[in-house]
C-alpha atoms as a PDB file:
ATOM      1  CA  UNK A   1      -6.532 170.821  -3.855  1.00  0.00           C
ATOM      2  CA  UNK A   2      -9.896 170.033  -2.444  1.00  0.00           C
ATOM      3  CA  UNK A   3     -12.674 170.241  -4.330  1.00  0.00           C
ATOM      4  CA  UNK A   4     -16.729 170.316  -3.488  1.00  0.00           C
ATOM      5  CA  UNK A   5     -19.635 168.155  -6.083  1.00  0.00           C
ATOM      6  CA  UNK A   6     -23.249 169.339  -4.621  1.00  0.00           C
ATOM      7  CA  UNK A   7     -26.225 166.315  -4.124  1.00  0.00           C
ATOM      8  CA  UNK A   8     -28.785 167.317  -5.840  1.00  0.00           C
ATOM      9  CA  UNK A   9     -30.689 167.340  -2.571  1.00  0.00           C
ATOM     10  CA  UNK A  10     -28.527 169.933  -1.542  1.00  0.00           C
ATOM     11  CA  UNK A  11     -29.242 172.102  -4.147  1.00  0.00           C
ATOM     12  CA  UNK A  12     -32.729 172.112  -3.913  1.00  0.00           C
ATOM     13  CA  UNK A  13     -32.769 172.402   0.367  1.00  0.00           C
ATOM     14  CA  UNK A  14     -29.902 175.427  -0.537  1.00  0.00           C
ATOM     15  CA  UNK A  15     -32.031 177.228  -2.691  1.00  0.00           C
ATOM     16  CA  UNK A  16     -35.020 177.475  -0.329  1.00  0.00           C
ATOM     17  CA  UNK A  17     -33.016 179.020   2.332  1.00  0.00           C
ATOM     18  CA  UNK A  18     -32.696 183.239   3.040  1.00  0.00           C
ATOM     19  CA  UNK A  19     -30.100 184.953   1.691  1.00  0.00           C
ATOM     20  CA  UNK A  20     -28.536 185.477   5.216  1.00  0.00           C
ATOM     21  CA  UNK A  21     -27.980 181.732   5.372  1.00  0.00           C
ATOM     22  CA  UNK A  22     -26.490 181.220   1.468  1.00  0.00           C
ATOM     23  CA  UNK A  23     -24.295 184.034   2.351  1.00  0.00           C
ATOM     24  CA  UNK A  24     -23.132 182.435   5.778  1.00  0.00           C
ATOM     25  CA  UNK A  25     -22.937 178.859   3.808  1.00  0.00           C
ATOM     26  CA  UNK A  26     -20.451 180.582   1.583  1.00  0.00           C
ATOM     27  CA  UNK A  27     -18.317 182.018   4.077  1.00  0.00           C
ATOM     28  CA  UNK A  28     -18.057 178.435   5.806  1.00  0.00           C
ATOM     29  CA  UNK A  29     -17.543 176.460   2.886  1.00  0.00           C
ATOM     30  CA  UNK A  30     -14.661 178.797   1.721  1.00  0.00           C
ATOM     31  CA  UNK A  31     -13.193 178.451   5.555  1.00  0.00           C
ATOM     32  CA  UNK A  32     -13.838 174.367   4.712  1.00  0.00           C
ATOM     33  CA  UNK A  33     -11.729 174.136   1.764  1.00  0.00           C
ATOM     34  CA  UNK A  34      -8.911 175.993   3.515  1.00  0.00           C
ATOM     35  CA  UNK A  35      -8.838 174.124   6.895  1.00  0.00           C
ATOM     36  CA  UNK A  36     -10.939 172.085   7.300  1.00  0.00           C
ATOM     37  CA  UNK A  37     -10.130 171.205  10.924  1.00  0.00           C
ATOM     38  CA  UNK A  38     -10.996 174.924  11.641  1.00  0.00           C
ATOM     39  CA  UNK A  39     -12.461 174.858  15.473  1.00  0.00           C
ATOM     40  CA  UNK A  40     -15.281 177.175  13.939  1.00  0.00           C
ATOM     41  CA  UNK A  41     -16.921 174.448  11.576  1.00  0.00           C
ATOM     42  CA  UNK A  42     -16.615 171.779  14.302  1.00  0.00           C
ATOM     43  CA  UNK A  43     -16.408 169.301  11.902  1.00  0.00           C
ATOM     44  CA  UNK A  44     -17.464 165.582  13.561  1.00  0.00           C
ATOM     45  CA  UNK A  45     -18.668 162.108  12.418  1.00  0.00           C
ATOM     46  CA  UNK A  46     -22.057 161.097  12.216  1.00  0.00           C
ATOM     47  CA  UNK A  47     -23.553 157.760  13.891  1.00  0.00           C
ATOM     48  CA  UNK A  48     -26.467 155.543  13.698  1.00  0.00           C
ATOM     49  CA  UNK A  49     -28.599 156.409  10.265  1.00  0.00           C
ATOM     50  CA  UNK A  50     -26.127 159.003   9.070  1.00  0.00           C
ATOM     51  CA  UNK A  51     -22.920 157.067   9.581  1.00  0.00           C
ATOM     52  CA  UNK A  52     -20.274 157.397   7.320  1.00  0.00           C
ATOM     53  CA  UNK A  53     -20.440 160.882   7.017  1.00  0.00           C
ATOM     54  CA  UNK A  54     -19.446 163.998   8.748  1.00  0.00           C
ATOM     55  CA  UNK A  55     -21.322 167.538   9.644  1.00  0.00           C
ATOM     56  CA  UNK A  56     -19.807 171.291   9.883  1.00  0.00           C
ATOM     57  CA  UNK A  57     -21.947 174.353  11.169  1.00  0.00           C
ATOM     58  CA  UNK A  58     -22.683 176.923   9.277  1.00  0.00           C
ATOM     59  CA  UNK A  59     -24.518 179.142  11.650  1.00  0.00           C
ATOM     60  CA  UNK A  60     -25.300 177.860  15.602  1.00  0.00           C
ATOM     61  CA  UNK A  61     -28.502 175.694  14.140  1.00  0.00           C
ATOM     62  CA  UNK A  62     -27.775 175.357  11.039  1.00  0.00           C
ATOM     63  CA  UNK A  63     -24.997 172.003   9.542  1.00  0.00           C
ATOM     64  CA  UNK A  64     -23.901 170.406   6.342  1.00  0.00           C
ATOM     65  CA  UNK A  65     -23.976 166.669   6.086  1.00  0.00           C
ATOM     66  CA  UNK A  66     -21.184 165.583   3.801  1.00  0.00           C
ATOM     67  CA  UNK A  67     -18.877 162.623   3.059  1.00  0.00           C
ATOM     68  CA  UNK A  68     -15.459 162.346   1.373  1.00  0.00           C
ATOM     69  CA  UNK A  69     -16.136 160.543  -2.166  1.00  0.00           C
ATOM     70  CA  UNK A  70     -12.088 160.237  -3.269  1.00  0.00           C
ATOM     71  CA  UNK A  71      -9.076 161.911  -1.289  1.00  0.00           C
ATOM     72  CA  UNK A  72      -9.741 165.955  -1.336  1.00  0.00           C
ATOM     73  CA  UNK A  73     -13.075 165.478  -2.970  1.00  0.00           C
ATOM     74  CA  UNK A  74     -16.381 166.585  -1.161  1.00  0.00           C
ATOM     75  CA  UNK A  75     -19.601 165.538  -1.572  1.00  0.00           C
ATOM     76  CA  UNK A  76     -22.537 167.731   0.364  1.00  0.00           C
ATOM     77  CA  UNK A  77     -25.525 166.262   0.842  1.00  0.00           C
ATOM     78  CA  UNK A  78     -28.056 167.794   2.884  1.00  0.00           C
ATOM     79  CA  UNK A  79     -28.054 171.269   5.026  1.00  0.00           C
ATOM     80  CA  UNK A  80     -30.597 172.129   7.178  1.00  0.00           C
ATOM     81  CA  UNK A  81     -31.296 173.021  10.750  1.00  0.00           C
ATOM     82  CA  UNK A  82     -30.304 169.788  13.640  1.00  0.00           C
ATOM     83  CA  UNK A  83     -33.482 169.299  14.014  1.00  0.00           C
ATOM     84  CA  UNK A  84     -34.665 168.752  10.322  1.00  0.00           C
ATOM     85  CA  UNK A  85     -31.423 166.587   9.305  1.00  0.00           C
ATOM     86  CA  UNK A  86     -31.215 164.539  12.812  1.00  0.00           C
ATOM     87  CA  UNK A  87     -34.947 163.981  13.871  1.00  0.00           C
END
């Protein structure tokens, strides 16, 4: 069974966001722990600074950056817009 830890980063950057977005997050990250190759998180590996970890949308602008930490274990690190995680 998979399972999700939260970064601490995370929390803080999720708690700052409107409750449109936490309520979108929540819809994606239940879709995430039952498929996670779901063509609507468009789940992909990261390069250059973020390599080694992966991004899923939550909304058209908005991702998660997460990594696997042990086999069916998540660890989210960061959500934001692409522009405030990639630039």
């Amino acid at each position: 069974m998979k399972s999700i830890l939260l970064h601490k980063h995370f929390e803080k950057k999720y708690s700052r966001l409107p409750r449109k977005i936490k309520d979108a997050f929540k819809e994606r990250r239940n879709l995430f722990l039952a498929d996670i190759h779901s063509p609507l998180l468009n789940v992909h590996a990261l390069h250059g600074e973020h390599g080694g970890y992966q991004s899923f949308n939550v909304t058209g602008d908005i991702r998660v950056i997460f990594r696997e930490t042990k086999e069916e274990v998540f660890l989210f690190m960061d959500i934001g817009t692409h522009g405030e995680l990639y630039s």
